[in-house]
N, C-alpha and C. Protein backbone atom coordinates (compact mmCIF):
# COMPACT_ATOMS: atom_id res chain seq x y z
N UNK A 1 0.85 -1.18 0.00
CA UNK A 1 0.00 0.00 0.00
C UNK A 1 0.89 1.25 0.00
N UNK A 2 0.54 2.17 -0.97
CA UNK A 2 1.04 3.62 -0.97
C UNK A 2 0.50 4.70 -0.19
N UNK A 3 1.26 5.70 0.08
CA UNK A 3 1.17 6.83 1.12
C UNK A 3 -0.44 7.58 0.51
N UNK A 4 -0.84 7.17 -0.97
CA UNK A 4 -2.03 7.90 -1.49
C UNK A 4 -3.14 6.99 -0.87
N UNK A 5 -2.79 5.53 -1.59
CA UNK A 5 -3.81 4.54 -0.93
C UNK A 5 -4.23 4.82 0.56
N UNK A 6 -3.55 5.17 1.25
CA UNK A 6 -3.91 4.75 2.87
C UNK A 6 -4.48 6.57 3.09
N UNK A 7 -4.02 7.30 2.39
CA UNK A 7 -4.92 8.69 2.48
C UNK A 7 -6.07 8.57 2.38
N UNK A 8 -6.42 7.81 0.75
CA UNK A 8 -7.63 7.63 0.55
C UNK A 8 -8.87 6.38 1.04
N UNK A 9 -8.38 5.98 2.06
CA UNK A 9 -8.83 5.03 3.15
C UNK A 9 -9.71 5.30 4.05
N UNK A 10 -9.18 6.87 4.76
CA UNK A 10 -9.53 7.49 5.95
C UNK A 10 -10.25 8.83 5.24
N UNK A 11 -9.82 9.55 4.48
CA UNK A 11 -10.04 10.30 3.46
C UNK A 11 -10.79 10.70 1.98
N UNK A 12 -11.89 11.07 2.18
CA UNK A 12 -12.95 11.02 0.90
C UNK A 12 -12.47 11.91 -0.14
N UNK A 13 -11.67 11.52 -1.25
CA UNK A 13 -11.30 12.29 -2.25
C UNK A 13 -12.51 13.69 -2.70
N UNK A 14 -12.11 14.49 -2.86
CA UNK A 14 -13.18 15.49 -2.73
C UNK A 14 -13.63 16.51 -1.79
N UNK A 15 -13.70 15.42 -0.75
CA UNK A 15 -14.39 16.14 0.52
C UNK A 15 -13.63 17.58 1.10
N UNK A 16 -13.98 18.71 2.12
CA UNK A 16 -13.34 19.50 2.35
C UNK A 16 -12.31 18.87 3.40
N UNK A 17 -12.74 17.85 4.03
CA UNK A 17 -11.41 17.64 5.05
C UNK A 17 -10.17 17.02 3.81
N UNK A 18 -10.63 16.59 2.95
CA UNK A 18 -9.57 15.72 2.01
C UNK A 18 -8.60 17.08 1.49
N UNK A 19 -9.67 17.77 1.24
CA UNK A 19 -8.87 18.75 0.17
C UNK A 19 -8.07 19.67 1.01
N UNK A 20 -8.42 20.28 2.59
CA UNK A 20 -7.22 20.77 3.48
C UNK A 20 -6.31 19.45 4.08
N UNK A 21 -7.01 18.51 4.08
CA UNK A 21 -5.76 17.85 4.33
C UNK A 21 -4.24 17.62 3.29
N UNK A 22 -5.03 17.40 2.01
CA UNK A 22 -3.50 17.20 0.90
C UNK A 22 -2.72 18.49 0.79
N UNK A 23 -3.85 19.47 0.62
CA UNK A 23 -3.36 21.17 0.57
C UNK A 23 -1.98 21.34 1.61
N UNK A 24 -1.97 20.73 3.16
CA UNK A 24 -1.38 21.46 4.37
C UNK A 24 -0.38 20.18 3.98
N UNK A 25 -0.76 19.25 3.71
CA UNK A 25 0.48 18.11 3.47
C UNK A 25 1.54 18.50 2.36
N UNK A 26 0.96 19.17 1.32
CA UNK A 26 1.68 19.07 -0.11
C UNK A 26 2.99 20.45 0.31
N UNK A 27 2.04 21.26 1.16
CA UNK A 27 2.62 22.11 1.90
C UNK A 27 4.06 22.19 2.69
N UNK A 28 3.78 20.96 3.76
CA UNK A 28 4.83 20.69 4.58
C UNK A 28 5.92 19.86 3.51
N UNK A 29 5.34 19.28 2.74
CA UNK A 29 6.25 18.27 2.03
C UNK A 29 7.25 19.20 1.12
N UNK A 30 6.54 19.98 0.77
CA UNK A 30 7.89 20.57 -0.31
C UNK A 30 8.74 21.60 0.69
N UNK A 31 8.12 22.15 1.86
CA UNK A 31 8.95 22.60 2.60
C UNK A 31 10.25 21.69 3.24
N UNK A 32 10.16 20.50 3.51
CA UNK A 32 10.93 19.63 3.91
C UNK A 32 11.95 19.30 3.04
N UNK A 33 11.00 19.37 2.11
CA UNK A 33 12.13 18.43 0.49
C UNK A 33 13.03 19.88 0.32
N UNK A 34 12.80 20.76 0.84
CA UNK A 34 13.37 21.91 0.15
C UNK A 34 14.68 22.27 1.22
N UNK A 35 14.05 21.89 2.33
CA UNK A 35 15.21 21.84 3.61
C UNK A 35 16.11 20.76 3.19
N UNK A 36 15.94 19.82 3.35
CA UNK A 36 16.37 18.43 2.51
C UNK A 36 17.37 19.01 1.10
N UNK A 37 17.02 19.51 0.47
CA UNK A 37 17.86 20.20 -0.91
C UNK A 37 19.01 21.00 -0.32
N UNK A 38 18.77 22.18 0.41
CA UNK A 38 19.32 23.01 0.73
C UNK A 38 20.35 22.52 1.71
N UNK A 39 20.79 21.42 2.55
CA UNK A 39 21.44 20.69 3.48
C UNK A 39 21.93 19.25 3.11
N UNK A 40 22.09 19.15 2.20
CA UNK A 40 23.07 17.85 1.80
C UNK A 40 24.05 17.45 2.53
N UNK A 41 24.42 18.39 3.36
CA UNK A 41 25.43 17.94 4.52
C UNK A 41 24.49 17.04 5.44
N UNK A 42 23.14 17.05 5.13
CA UNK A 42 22.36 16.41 6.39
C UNK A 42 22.17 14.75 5.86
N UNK A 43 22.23 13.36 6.39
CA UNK A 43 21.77 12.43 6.03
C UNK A 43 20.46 12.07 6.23
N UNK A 44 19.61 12.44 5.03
CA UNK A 44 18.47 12.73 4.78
C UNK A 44 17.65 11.46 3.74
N UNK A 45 16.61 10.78 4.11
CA UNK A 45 16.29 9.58 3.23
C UNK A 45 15.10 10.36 3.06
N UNK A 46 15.38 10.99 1.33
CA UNK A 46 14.49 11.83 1.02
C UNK A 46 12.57 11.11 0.46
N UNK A 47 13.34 10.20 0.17
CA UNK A 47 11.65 9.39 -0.12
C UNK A 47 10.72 9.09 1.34
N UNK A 48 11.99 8.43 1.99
CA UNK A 48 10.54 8.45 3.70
C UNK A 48 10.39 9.84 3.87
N UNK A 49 11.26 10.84 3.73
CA UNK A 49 11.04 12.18 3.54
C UNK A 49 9.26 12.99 3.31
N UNK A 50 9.29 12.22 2.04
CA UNK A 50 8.61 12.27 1.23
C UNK A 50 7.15 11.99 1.46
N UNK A 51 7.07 10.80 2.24
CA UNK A 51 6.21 9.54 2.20
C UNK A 51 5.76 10.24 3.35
N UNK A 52 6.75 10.63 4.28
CA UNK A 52 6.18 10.90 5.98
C UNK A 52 5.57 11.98 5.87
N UNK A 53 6.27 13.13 5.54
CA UNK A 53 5.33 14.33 4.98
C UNK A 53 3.67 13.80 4.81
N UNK A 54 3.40 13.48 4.00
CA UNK A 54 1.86 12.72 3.77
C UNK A 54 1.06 12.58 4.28
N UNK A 55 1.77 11.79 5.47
CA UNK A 55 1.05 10.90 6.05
C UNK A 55 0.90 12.05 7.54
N UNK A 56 1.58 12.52 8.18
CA UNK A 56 2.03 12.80 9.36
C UNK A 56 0.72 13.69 10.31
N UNK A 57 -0.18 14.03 9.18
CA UNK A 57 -1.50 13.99 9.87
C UNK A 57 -2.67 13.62 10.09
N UNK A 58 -2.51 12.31 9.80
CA UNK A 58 -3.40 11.00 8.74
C UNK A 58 -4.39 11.24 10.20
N UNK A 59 -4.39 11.36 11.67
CA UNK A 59 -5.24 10.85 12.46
C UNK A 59 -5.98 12.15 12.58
N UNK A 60 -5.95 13.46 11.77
CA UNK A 60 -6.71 14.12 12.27
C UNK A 60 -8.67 14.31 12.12
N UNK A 61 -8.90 13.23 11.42
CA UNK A 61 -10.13 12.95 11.25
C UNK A 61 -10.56 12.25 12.42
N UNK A 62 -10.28 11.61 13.51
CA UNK A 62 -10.38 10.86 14.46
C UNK A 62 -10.94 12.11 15.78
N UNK A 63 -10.15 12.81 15.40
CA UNK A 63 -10.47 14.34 16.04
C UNK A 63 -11.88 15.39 15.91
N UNK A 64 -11.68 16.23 17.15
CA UNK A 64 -13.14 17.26 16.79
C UNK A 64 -12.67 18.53 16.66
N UNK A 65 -12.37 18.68 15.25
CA UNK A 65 -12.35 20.25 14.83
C UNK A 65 -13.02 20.58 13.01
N UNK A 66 -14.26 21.45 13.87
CA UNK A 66 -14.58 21.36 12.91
C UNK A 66 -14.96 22.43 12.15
N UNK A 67 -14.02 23.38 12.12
CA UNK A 67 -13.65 24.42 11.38
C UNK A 67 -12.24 23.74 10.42
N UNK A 68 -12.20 22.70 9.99
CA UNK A 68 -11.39 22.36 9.44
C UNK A 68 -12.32 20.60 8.92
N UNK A 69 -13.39 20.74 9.20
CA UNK A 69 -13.68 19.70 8.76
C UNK A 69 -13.62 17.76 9.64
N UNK A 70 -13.16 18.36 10.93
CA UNK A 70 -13.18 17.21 11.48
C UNK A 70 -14.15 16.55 12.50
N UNK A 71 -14.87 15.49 12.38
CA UNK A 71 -15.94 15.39 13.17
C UNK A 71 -15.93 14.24 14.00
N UNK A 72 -14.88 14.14 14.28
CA UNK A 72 -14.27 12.90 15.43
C UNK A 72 -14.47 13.33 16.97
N UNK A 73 -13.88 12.44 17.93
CA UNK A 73 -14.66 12.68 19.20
C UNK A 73 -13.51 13.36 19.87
N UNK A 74 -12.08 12.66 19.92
CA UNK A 74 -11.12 13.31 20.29
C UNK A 74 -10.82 14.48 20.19
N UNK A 75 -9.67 15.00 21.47
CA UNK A 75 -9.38 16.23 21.16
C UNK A 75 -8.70 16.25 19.98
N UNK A 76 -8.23 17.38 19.64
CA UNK A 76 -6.97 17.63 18.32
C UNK A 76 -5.76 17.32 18.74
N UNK A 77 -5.56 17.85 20.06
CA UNK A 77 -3.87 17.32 20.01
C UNK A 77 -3.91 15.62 20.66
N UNK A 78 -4.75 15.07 20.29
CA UNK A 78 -4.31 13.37 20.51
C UNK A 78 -4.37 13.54 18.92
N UNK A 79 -4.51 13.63 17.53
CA UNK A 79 -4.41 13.75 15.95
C UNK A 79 -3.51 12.69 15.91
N UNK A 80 -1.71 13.17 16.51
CA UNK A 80 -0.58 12.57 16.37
C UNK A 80 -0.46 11.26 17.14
N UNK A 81 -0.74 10.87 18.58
CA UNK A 81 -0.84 9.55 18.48
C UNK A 81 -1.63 8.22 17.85
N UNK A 82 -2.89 8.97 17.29
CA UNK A 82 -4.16 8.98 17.08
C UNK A 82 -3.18 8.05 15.50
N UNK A 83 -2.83 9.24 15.28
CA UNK A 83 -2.35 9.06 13.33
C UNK A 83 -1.10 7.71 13.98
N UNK A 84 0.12 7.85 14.64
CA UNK A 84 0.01 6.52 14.84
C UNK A 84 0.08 5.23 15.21
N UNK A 85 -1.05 4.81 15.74
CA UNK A 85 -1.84 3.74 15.82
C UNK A 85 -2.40 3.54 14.57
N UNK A 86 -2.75 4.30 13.47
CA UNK A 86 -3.38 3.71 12.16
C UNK A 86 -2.16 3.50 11.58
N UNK A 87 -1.23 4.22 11.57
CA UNK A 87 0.44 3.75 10.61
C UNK A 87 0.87 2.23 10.78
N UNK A 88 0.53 2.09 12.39
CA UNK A 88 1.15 0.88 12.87
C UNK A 88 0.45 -0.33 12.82
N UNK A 89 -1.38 0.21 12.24
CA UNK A 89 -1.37 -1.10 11.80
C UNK A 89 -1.67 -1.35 10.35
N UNK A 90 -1.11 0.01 9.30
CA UNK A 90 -1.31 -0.18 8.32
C UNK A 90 0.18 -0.67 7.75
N UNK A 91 1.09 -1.14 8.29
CA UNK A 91 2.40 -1.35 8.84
C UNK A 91 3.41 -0.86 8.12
N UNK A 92 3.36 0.77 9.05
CA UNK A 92 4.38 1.81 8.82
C UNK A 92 4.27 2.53 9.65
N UNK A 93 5.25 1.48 10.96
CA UNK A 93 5.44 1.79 12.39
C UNK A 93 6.61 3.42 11.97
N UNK A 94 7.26 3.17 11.49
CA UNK A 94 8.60 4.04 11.37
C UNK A 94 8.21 5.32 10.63
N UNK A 95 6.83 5.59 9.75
CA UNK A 95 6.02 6.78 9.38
C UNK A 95 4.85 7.09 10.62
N UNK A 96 4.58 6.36 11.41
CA UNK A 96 3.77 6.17 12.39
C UNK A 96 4.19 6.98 13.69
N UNK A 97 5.88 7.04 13.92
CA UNK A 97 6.54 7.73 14.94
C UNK A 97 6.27 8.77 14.51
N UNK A 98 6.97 9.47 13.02
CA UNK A 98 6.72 10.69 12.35
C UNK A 98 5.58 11.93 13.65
N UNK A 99 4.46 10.84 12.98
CA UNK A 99 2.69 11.53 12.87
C UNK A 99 2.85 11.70 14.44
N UNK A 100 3.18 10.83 15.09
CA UNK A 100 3.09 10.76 16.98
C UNK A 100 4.10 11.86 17.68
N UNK A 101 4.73 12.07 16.91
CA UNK A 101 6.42 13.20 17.38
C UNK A 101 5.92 14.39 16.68
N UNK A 102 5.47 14.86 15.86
CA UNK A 102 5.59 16.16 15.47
C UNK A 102 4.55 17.45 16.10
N UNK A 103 3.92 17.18 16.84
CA UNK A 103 3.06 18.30 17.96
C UNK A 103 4.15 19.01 18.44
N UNK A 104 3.65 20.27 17.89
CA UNK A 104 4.71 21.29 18.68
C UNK A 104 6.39 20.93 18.40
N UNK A 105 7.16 21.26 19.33
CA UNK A 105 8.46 20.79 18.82
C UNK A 105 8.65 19.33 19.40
N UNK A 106 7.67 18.72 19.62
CA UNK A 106 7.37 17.44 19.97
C UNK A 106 7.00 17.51 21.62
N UNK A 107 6.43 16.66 22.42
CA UNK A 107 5.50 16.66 23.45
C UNK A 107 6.75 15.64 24.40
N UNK A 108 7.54 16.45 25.57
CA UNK A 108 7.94 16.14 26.44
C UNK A 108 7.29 15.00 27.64
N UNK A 109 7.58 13.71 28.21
CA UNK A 109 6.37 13.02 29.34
C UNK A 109 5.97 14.12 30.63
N UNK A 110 7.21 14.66 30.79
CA UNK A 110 6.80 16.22 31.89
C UNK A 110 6.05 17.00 30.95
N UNK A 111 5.70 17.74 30.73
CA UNK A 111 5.05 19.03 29.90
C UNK A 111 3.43 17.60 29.86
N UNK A 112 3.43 16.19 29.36
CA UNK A 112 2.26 16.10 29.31
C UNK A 112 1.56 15.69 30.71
N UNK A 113 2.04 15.18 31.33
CA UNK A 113 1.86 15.21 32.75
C UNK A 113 1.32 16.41 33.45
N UNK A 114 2.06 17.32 33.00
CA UNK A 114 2.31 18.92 34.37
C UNK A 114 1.08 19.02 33.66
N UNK A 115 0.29 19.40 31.91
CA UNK A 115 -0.39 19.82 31.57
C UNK A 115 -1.21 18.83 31.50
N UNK A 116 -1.75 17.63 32.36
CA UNK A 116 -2.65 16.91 32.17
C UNK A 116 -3.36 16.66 30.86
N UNK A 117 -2.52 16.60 29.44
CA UNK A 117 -2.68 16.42 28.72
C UNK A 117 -2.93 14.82 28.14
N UNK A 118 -4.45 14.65 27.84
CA UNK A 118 -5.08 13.39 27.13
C UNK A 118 -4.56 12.53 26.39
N UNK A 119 -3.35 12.53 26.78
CA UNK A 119 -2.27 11.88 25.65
C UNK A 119 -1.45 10.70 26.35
N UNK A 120 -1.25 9.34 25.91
CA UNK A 120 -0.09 8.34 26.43
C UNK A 120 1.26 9.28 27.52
N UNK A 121 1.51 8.78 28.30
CA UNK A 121 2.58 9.25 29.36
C UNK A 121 3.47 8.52 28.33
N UNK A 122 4.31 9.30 27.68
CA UNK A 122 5.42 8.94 27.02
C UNK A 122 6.26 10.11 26.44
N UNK A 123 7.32 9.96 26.50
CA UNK A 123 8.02 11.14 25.50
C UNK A 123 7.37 11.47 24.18
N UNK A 124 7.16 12.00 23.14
CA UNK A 124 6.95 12.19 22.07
C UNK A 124 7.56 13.33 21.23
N UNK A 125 8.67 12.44 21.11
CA UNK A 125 9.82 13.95 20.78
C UNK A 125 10.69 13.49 19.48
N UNK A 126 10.82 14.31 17.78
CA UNK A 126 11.31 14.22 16.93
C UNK A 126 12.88 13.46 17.34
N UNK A 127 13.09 12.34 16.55
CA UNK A 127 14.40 11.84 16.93
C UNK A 127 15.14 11.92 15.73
N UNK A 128 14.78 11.30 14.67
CA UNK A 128 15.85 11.00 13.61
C UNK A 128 15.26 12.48 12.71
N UNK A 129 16.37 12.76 11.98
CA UNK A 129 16.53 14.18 11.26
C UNK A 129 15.33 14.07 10.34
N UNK A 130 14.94 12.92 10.27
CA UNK A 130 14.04 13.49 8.99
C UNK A 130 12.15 13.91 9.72
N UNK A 131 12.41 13.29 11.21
CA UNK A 131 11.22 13.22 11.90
C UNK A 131 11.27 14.96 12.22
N UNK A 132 12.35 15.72 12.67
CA UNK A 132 12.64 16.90 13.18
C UNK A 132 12.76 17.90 11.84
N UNK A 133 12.74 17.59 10.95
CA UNK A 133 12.71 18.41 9.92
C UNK A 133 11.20 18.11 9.14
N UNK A 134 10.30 17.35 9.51
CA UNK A 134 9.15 17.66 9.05
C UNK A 134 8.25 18.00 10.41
N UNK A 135 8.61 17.94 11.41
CA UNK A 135 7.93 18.56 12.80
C UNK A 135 8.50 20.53 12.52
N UNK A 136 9.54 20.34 11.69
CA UNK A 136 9.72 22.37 11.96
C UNK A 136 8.84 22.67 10.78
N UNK A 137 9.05 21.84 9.69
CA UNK A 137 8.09 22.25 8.03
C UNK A 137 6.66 22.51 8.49
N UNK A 138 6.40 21.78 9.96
CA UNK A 138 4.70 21.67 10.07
C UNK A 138 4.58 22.91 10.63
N UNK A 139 5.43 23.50 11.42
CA UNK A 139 4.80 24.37 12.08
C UNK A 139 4.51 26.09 11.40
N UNK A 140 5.09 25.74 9.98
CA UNK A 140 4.81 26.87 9.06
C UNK A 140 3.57 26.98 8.36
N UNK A 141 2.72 26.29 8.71
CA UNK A 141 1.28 25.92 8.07
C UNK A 141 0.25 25.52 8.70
N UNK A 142 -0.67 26.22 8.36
CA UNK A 142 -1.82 25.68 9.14
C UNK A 142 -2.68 24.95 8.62
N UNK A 143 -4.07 24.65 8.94
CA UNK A 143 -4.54 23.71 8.32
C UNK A 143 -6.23 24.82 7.65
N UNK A 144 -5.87 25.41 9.07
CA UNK A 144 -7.17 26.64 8.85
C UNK A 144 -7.01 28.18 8.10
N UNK A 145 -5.68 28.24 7.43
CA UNK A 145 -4.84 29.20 6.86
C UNK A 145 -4.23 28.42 6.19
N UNK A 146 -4.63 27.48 5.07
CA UNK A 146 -4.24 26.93 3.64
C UNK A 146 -3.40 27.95 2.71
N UNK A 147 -2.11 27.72 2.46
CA UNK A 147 -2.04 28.48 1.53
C UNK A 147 -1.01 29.91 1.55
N UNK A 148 -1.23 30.14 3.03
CA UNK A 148 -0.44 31.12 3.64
C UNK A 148 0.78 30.34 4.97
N UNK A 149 2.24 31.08 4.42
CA UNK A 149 3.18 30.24 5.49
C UNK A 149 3.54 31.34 6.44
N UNK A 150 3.61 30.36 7.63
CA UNK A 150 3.98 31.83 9.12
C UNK A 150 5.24 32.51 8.64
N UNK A 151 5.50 33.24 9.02
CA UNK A 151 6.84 33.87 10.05
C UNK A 151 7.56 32.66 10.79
N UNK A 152 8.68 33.64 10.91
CA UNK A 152 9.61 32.80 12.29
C UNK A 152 9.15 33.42 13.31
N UNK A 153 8.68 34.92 13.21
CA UNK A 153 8.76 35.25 14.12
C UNK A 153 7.16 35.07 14.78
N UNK A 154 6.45 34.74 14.09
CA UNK A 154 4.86 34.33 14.25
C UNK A 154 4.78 33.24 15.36
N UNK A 155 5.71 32.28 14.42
CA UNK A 155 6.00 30.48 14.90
C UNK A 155 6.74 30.59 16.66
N UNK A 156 7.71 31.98 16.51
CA UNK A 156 8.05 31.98 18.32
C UNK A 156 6.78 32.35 19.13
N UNK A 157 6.49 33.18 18.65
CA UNK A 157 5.31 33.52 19.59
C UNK A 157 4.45 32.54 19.59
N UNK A 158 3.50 32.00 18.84
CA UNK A 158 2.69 30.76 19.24
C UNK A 158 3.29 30.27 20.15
N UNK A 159 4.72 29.44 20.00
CA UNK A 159 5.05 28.42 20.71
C UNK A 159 5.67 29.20 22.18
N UNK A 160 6.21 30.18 21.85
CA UNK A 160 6.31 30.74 23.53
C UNK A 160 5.43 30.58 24.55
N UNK A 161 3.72 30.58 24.04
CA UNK A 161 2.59 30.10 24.85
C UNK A 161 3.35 29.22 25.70
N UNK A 162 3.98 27.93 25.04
CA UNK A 162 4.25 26.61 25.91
C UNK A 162 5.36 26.51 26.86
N UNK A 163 6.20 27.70 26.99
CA UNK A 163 7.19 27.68 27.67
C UNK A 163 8.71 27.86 26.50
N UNK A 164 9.46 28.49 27.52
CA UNK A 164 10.83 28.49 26.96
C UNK A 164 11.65 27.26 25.89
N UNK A 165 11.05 26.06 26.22
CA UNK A 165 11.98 24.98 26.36
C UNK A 165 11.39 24.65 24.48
N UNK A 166 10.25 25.18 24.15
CA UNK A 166 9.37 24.84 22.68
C UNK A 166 10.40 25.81 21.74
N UNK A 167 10.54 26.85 22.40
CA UNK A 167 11.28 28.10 21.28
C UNK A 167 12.77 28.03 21.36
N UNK A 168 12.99 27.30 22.28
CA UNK A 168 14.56 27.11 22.73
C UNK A 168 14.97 26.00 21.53
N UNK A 169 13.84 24.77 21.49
CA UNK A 169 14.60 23.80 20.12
C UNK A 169 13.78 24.18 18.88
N UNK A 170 13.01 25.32 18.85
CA UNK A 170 12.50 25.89 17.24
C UNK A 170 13.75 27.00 16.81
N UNK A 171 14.00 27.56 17.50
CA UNK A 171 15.63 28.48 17.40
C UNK A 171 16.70 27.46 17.27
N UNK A 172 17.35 26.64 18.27
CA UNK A 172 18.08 25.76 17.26
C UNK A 172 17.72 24.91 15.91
N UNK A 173 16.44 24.63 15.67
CA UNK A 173 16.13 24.03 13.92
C UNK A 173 16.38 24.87 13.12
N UNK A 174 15.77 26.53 13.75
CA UNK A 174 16.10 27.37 12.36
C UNK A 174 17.56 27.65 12.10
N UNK A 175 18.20 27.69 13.38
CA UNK A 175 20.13 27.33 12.69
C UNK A 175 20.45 26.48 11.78
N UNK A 176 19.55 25.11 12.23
CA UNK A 176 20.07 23.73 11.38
C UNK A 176 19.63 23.96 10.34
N UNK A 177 18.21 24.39 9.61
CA UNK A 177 17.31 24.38 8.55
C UNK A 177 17.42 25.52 7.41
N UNK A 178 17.31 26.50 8.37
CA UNK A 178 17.11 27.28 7.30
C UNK A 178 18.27 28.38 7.33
């Protein structure tokens, strides 16, 4: 099965959640591939690259937002563990971490704890370069602002909401990235 097949699984070709979903994906993906271009010094496996991009918000239909089309029961920020559990059993455990790591500059087990956040007690934090370079591509796009990419300086402020420690590793990516 391909990264389109398993879109169009969960995903009604057509529909408005389909069409912001490929829109914010096609989005992050060429931002990545483009980080990916620009850093050849980086060891970068540009096709899971590629593939993960895709996929990395596959669970947000499982979710309830529905100014974006989603009419699921969950909150939004379970989307990423949410997305995967469907990777892992559509078996693409290793695109599956992707979708589960990229919230924010990824979701610390303290930060989900302290914030009693609805989510597995586990780390959930970008590890391999290509997981951390499509967790920074995401945070230039929205899903409810198709079309338009943040600021850096937009992207600190959001994430300053969460504490020092979110803008502390979005300032070191933009050294590495861009």
């Amino acid at each position: 099965m391909n990264t389109q097949s398993i879109i169009n699984k969960y995903y009604f070709p057509g529909s408005q959640l389909f069409n912001i979903y490929m829109s914010h994906a096609e989005e992050v993906k060429n931002k990545a591939l483009r980080i990916a271009q620009n850093h050849p010094e980086l060891p970068v496996d540009t096709q899971f690259l590629e593939e993960a991009t895709m996929l990395h918000d596959i669970g947000i239909f499982k979710t309830y937002a529905p100014n974006i089309g989603c009419e699921g029961s969950m909150p939004y920020i379970c989307h990423g563990y949410l997305g995967r559990e469907l990777l892992d059993a559509e078996g693409f455990p290793k695109h599956g971490l992707v979708s589960e790591r990229h919230t924010g500059v990824g979701l610390r087990l303290e930060d989900i704890v302290n914030n009693k956040l609805p989510l597995p007690h586990r780390d959930m934090i970008p590890i391999s370069i290509e997981e951390k370079i499509i967790c920074f591509a995401d945070k230039f796009f929205s899903k409810s602002q198709v079309g338009r990419e943040k600021s850096v300086k937009t992207i600190r402020e959001e994430l300053s909401k969460y504490g020092t420690y979110q803008v502390k590793v979005f300032d070191e990516w933009c050294e590495l990235f861009l």
